[in-house]
PDB file of N, CA and C in Angstrom:
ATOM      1  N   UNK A   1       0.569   7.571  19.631  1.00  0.00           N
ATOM      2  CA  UNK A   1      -0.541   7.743  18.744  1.00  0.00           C
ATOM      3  C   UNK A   1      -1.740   8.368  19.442  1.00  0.00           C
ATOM      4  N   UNK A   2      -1.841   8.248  20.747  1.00  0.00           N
ATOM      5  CA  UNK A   2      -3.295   8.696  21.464  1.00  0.00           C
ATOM      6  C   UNK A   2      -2.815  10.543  20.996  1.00  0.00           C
ATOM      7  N   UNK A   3      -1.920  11.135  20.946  1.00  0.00           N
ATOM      8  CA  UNK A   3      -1.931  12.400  20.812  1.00  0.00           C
ATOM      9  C   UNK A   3      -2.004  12.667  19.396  1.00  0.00           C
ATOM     10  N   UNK A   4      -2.080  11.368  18.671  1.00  0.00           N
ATOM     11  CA  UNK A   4      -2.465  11.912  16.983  1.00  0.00           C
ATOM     12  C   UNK A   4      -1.204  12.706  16.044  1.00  0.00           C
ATOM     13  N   UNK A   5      -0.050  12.058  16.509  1.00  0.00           N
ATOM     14  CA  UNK A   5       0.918  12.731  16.336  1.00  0.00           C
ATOM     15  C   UNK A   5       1.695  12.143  15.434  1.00  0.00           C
ATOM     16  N   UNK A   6       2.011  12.454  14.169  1.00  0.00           N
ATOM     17  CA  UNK A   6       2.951  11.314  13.301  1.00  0.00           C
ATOM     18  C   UNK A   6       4.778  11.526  13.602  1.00  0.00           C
ATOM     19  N   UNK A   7       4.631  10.242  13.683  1.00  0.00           N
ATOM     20  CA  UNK A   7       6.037   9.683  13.911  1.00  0.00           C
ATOM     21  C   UNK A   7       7.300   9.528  12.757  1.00  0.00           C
ATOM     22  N   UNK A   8       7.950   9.870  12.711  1.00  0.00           N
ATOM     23  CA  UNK A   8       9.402   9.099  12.217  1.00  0.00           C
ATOM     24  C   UNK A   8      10.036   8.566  13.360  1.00  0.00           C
ATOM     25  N   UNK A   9      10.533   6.948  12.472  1.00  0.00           N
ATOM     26  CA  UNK A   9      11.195   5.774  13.698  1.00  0.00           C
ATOM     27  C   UNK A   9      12.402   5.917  12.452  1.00  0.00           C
ATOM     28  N   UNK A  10      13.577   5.741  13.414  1.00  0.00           N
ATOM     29  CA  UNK A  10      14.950   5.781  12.774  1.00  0.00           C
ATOM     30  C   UNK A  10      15.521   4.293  13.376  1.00  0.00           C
ATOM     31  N   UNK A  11      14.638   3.837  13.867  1.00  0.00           N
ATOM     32  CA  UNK A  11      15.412   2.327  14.426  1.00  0.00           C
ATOM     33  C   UNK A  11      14.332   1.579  15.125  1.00  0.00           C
ATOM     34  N   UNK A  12      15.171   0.565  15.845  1.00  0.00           N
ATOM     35  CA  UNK A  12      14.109  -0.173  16.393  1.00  0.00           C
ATOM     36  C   UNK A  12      15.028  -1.239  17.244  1.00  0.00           C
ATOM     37  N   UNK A  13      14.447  -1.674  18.488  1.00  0.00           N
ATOM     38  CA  UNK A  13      15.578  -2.876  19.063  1.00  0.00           C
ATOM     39  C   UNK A  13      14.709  -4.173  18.765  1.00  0.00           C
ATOM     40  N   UNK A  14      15.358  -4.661  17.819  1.00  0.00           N
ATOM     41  CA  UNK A  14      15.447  -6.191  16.805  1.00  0.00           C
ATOM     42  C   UNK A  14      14.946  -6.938  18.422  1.00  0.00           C
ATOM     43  N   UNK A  15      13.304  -7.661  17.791  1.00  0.00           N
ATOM     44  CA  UNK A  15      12.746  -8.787  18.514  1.00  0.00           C
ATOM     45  C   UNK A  15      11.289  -7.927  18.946  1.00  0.00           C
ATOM     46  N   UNK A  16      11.305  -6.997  19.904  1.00  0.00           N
ATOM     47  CA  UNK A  16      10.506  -6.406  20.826  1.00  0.00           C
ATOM     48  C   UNK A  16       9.658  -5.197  20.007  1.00  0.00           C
ATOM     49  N   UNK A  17      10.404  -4.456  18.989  1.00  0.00           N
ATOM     50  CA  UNK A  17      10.074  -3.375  18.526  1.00  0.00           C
ATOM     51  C   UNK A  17       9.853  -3.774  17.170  1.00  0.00           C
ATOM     52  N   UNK A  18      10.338  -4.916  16.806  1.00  0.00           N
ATOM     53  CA  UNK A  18      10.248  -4.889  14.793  1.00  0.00           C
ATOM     54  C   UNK A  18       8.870  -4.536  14.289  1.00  0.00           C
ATOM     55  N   UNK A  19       7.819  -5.347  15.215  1.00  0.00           N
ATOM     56  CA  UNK A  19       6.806  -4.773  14.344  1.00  0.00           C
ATOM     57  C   UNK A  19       6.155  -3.254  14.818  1.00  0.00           C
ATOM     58  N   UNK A  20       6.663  -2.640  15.156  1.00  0.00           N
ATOM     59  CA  UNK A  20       6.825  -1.010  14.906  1.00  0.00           C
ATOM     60  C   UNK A  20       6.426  -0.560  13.643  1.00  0.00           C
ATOM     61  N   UNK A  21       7.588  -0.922  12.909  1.00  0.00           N
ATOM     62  CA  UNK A  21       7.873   0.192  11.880  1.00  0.00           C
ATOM     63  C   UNK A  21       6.659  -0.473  10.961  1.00  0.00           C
ATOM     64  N   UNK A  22       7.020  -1.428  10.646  1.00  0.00           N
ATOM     65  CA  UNK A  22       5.659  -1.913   9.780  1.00  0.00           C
ATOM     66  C   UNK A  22       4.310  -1.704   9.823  1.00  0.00           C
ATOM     67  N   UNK A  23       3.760  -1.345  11.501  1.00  0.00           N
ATOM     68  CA  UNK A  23       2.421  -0.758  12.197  1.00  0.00           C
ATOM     69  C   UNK A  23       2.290   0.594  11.523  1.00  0.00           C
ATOM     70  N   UNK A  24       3.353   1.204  11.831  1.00  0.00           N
ATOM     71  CA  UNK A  24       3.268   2.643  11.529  1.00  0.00           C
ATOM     72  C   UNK A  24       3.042   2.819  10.126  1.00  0.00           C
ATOM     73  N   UNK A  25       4.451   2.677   9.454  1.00  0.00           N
ATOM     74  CA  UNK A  25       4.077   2.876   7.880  1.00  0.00           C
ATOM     75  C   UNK A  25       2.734   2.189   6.990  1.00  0.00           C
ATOM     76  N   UNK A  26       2.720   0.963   7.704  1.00  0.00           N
ATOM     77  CA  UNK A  26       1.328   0.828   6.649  1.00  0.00           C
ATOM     78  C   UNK A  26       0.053   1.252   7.231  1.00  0.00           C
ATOM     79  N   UNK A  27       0.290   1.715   8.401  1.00  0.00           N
ATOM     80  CA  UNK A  27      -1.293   2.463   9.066  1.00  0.00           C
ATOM     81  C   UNK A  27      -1.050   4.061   8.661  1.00  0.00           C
ATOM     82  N   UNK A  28      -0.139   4.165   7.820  1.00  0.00           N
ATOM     83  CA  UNK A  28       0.069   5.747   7.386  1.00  0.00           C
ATOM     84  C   UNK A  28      -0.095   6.967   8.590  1.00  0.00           C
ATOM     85  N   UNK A  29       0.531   6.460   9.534  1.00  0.00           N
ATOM     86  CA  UNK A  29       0.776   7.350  10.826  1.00  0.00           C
ATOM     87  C   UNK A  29       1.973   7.565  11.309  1.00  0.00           C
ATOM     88  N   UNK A  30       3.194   7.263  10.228  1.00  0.00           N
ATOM     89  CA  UNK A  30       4.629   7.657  10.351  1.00  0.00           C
ATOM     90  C   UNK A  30       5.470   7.168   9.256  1.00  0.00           C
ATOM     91  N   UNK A  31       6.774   7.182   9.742  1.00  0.00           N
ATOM     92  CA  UNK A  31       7.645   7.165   8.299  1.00  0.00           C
ATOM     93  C   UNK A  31       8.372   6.312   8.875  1.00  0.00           C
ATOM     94  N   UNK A  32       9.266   5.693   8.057  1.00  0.00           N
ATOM     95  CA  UNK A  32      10.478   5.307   8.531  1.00  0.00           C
ATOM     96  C   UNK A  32      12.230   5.371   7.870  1.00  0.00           C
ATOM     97  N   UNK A  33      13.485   5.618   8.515  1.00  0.00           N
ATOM     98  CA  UNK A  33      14.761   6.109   7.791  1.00  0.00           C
ATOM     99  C   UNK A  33      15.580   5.649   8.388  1.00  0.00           C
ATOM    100  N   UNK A  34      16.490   5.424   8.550  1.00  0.00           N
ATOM    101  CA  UNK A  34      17.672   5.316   9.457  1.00  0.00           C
ATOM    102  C   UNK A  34      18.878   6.653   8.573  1.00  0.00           C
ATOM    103  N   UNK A  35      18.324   7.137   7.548  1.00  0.00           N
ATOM    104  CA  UNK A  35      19.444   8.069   6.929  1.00  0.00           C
ATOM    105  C   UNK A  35      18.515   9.555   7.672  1.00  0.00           C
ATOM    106  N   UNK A  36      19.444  10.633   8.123  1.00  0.00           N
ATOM    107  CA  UNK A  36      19.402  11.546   8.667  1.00  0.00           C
ATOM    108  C   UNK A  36      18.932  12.728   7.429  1.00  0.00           C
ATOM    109  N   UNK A  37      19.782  12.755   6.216  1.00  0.00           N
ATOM    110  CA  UNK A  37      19.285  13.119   5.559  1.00  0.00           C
ATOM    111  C   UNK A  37      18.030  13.020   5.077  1.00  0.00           C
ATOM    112  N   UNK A  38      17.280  11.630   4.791  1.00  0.00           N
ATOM    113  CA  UNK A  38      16.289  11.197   4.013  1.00  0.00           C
ATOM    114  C   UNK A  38      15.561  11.741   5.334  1.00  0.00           C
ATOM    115  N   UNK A  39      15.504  11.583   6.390  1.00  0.00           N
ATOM    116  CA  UNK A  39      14.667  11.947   7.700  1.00  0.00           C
ATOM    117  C   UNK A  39      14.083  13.973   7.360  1.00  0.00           C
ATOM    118  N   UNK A  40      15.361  14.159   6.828  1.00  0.00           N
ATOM    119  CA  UNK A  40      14.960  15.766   7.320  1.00  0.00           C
ATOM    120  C   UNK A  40      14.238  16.109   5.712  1.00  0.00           C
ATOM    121  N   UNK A  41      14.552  15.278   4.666  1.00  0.00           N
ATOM    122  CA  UNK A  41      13.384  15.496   3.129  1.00  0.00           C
ATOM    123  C   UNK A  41      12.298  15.251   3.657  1.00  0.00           C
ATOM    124  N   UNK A  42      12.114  14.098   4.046  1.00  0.00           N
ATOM    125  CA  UNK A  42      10.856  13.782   5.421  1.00  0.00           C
ATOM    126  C   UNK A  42       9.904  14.899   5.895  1.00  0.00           C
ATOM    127  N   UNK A  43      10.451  15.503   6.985  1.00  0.00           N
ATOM    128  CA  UNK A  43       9.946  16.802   7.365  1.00  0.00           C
ATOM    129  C   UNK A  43       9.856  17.732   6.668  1.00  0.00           C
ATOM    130  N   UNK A  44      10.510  18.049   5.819  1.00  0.00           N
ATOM    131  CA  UNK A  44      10.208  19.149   4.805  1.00  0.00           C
ATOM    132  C   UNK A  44       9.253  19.027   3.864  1.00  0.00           C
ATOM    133  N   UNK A  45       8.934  17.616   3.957  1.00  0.00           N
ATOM    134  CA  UNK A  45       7.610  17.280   2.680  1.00  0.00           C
ATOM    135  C   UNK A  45       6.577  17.572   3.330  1.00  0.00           C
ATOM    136  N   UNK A  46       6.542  16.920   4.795  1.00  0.00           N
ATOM    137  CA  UNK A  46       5.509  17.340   5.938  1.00  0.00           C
ATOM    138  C   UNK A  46       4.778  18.484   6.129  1.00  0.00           C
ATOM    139  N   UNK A  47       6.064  20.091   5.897  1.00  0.00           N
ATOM    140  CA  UNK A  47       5.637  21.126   6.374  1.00  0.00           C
ATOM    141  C   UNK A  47       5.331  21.742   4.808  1.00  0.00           C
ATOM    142  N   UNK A  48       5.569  21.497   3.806  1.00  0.00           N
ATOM    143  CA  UNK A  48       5.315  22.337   2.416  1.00  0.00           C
ATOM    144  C   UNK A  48       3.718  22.817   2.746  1.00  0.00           C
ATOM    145  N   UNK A  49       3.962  23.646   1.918  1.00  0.00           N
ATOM    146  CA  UNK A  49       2.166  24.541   1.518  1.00  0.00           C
ATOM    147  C   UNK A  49       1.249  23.681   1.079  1.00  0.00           C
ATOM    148  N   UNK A  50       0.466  23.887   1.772  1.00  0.00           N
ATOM    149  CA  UNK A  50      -0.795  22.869   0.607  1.00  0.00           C
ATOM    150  C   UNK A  50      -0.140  21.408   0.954  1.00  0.00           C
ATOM    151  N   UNK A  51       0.550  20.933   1.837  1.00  0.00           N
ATOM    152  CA  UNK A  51       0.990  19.399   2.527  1.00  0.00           C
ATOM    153  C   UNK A  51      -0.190  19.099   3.074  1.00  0.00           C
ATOM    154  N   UNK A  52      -1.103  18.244   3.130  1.00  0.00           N
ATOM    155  CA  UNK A  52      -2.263  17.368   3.534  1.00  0.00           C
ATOM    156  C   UNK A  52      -1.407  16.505   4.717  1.00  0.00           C
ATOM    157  N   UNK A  53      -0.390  15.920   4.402  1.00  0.00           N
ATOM    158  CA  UNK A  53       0.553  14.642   5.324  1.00  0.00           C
ATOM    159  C   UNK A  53       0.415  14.770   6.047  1.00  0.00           C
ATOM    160  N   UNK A  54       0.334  15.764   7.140  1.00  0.00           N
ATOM    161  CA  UNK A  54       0.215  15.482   8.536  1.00  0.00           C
ATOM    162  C   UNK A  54      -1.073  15.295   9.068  1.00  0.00           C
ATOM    163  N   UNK A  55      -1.594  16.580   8.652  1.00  0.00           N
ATOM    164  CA  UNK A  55      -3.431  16.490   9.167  1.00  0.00           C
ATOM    165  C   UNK A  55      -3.824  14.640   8.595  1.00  0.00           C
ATOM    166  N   UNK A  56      -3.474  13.803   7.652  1.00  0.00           N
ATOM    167  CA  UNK A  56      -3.805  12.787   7.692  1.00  0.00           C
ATOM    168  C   UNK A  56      -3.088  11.798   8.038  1.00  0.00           C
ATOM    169  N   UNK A  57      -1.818  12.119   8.355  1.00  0.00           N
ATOM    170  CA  UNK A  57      -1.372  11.134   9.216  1.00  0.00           C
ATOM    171  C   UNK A  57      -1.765  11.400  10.892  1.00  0.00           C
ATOM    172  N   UNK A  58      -1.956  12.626  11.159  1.00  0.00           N
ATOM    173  CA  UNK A  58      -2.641  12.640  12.257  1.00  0.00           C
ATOM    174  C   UNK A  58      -3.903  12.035  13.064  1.00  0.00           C
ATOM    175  N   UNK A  59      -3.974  11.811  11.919  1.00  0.00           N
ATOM    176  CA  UNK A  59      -5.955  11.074  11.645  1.00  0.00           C
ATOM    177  C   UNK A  59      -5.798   9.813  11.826  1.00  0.00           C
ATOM    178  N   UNK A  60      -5.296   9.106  11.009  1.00  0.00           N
ATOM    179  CA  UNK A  60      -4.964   7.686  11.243  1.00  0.00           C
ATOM    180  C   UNK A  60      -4.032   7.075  12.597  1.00  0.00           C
ATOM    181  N   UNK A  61      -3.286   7.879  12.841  1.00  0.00           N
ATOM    182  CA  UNK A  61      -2.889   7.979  14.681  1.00  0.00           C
ATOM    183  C   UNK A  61      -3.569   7.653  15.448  1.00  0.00           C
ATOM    184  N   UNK A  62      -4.954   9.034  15.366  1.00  0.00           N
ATOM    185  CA  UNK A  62      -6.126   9.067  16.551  1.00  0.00           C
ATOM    186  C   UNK A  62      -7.012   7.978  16.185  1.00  0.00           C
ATOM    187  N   UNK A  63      -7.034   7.358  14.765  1.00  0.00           N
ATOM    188  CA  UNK A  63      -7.685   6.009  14.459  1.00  0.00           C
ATOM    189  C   UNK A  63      -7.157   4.964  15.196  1.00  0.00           C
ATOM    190  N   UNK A  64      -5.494   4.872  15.063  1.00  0.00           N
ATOM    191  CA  UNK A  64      -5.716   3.670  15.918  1.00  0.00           C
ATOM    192  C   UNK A  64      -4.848   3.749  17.368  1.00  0.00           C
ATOM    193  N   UNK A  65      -5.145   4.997  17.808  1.00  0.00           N
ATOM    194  CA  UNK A  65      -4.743   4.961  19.270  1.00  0.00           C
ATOM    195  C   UNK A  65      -5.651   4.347  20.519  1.00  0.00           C
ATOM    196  N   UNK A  66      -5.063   3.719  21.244  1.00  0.00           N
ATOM    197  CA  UNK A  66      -5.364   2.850  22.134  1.00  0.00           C
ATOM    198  C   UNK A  66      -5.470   3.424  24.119  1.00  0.00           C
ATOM    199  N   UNK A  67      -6.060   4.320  23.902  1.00  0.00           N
ATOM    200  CA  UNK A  67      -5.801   4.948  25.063  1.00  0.00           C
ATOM    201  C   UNK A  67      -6.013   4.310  26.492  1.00  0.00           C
ATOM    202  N   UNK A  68      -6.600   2.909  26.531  1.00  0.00           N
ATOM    203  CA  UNK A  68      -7.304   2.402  27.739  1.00  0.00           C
ATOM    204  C   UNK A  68      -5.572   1.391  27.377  1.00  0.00           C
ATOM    205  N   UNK A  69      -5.237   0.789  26.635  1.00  0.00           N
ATOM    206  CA  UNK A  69      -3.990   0.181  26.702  1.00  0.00           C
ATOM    207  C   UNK A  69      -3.239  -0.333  27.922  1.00  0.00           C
ATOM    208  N   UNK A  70      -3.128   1.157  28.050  1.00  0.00           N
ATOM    209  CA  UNK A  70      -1.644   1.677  29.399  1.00  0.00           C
ATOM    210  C   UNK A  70      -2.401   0.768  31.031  1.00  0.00           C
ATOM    211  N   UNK A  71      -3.683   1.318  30.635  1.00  0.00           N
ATOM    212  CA  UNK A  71      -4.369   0.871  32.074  1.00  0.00           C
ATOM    213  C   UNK A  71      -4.239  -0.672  31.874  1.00  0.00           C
ATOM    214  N   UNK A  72      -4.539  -1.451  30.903  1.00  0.00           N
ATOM    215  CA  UNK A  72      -4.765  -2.956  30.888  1.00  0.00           C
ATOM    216  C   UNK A  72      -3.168  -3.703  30.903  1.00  0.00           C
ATOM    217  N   UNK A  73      -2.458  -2.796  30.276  1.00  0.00           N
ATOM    218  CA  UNK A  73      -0.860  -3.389  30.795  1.00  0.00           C
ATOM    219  C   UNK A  73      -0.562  -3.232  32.007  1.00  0.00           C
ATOM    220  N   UNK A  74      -0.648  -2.043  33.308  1.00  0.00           N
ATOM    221  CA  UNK A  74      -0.927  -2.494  34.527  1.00  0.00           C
ATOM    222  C   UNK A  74      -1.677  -3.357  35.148  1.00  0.00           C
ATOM    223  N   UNK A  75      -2.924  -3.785  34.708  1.00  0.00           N
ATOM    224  CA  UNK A  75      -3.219  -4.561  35.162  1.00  0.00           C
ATOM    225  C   UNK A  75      -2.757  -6.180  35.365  1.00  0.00           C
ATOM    226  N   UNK A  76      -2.232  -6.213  34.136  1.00  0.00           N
ATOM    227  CA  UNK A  76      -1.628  -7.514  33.623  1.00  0.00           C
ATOM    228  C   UNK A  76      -0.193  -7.515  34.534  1.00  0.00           C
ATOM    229  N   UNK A  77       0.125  -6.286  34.329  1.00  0.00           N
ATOM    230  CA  UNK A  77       1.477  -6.569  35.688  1.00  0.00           C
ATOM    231  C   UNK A  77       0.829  -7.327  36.482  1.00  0.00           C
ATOM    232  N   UNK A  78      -0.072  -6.545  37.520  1.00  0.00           N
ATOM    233  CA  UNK A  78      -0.092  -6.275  38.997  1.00  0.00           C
ATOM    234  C   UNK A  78      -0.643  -7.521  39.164  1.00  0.00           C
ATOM    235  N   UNK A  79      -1.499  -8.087  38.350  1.00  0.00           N
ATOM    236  CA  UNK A  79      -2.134  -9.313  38.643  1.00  0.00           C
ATOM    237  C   UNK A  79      -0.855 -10.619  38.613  1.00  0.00           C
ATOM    238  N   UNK A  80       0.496 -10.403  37.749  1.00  0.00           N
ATOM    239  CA  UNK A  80       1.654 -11.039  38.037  1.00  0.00           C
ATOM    240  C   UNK A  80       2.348 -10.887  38.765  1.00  0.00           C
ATOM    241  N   UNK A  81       2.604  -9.926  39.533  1.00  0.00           N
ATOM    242  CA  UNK A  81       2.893  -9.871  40.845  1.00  0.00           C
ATOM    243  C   UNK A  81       2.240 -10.310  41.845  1.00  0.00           C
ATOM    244  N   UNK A  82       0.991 -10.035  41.947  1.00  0.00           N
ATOM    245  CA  UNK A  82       0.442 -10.482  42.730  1.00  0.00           C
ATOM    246  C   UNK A  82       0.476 -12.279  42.748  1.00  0.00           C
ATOM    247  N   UNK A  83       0.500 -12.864  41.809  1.00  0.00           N
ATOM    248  CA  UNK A  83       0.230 -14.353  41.569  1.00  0.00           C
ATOM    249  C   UNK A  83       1.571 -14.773  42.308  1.00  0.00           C
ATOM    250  N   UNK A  84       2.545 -13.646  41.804  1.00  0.00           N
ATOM    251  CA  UNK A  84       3.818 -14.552  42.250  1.00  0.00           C
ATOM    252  C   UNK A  84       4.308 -14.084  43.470  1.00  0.00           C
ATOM    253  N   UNK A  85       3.443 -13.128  43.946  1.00  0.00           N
ATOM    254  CA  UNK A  85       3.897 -12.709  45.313  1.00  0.00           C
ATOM    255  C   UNK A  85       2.917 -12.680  46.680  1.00  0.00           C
ATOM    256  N   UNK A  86       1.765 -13.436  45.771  1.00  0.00           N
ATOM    257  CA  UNK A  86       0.896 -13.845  46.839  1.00  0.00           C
ATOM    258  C   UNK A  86      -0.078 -12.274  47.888  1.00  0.00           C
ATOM    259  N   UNK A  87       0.375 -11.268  46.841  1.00  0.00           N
ATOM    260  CA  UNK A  87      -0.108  -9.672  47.066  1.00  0.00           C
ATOM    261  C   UNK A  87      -1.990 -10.043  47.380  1.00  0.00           C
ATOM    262  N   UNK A  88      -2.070  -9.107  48.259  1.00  0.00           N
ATOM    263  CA  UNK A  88      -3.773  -9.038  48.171  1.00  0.00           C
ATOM    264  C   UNK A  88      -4.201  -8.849  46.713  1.00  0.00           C
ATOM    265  N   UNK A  89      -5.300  -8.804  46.596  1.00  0.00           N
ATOM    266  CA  UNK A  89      -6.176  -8.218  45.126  1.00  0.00           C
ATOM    267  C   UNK A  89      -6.296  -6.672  45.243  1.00  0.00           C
ATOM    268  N   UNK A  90      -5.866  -5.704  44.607  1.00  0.00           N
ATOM    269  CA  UNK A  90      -6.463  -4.414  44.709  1.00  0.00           C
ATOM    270  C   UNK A  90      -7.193  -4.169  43.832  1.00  0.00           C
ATOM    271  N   UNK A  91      -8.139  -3.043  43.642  1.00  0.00           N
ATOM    272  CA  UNK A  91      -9.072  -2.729  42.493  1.00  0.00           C
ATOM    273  C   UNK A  91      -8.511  -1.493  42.004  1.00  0.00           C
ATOM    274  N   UNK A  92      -8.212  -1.943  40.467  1.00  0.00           N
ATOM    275  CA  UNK A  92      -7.764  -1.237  39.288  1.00  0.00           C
ATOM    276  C   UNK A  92      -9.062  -0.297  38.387  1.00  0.00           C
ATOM    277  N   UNK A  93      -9.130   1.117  38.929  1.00  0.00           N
ATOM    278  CA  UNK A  93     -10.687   1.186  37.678  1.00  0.00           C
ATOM    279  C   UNK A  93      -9.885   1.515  36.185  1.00  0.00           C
ATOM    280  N   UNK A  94     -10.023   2.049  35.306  1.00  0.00           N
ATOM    281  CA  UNK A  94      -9.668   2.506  34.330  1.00  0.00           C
ATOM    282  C   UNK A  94     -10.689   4.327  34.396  1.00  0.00           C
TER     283      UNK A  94
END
């Protein structure tokens, strides 16, 4: 989402990912199919003339992209490693 980019999800691994698809589709920043066909009506609705869909699903992407994220999930590692490995402290900036 930080690149504002709408998604189609064709799956998901049950536990870790379920709430995926539900993020996406109701934040109107992707689709969801598991049929290949219904996937490629999908894209073709996307690219028609006068299609708005992307430029606003693009929008709602860059709404809720999380770009500092990535940095605070390393941190959350390193600080578990460190706890459990007794590592010095290093300094993480963002």
């Amino acid at each position: 989402m930080i690149r504002g980019l709408p998604i189609i999800l064709n799956g998901y691994i049950a536990g870790q990912e379920a709430g995926n698809v539900p993020y996406v589709v109701e934040n109107g920043c992707g689709e969801f199919s598991k049929s290949p066909i219904e996937i490629s009506k999908i894209v073709a609705e996307w690219f028609e003339p006068r299609s708005r869909q992307l430029e606003i699903m693009s929008q709602n992407a860059l709404r809720l992209a999380r770009p500092e994220a990535v940095f605070k999930i390393v941190q959350d590692m390193h600080e578990l490693v460190r706890q459990r490995n007794r590592l010095p402290q290093l300094s993480c900036t963002a």
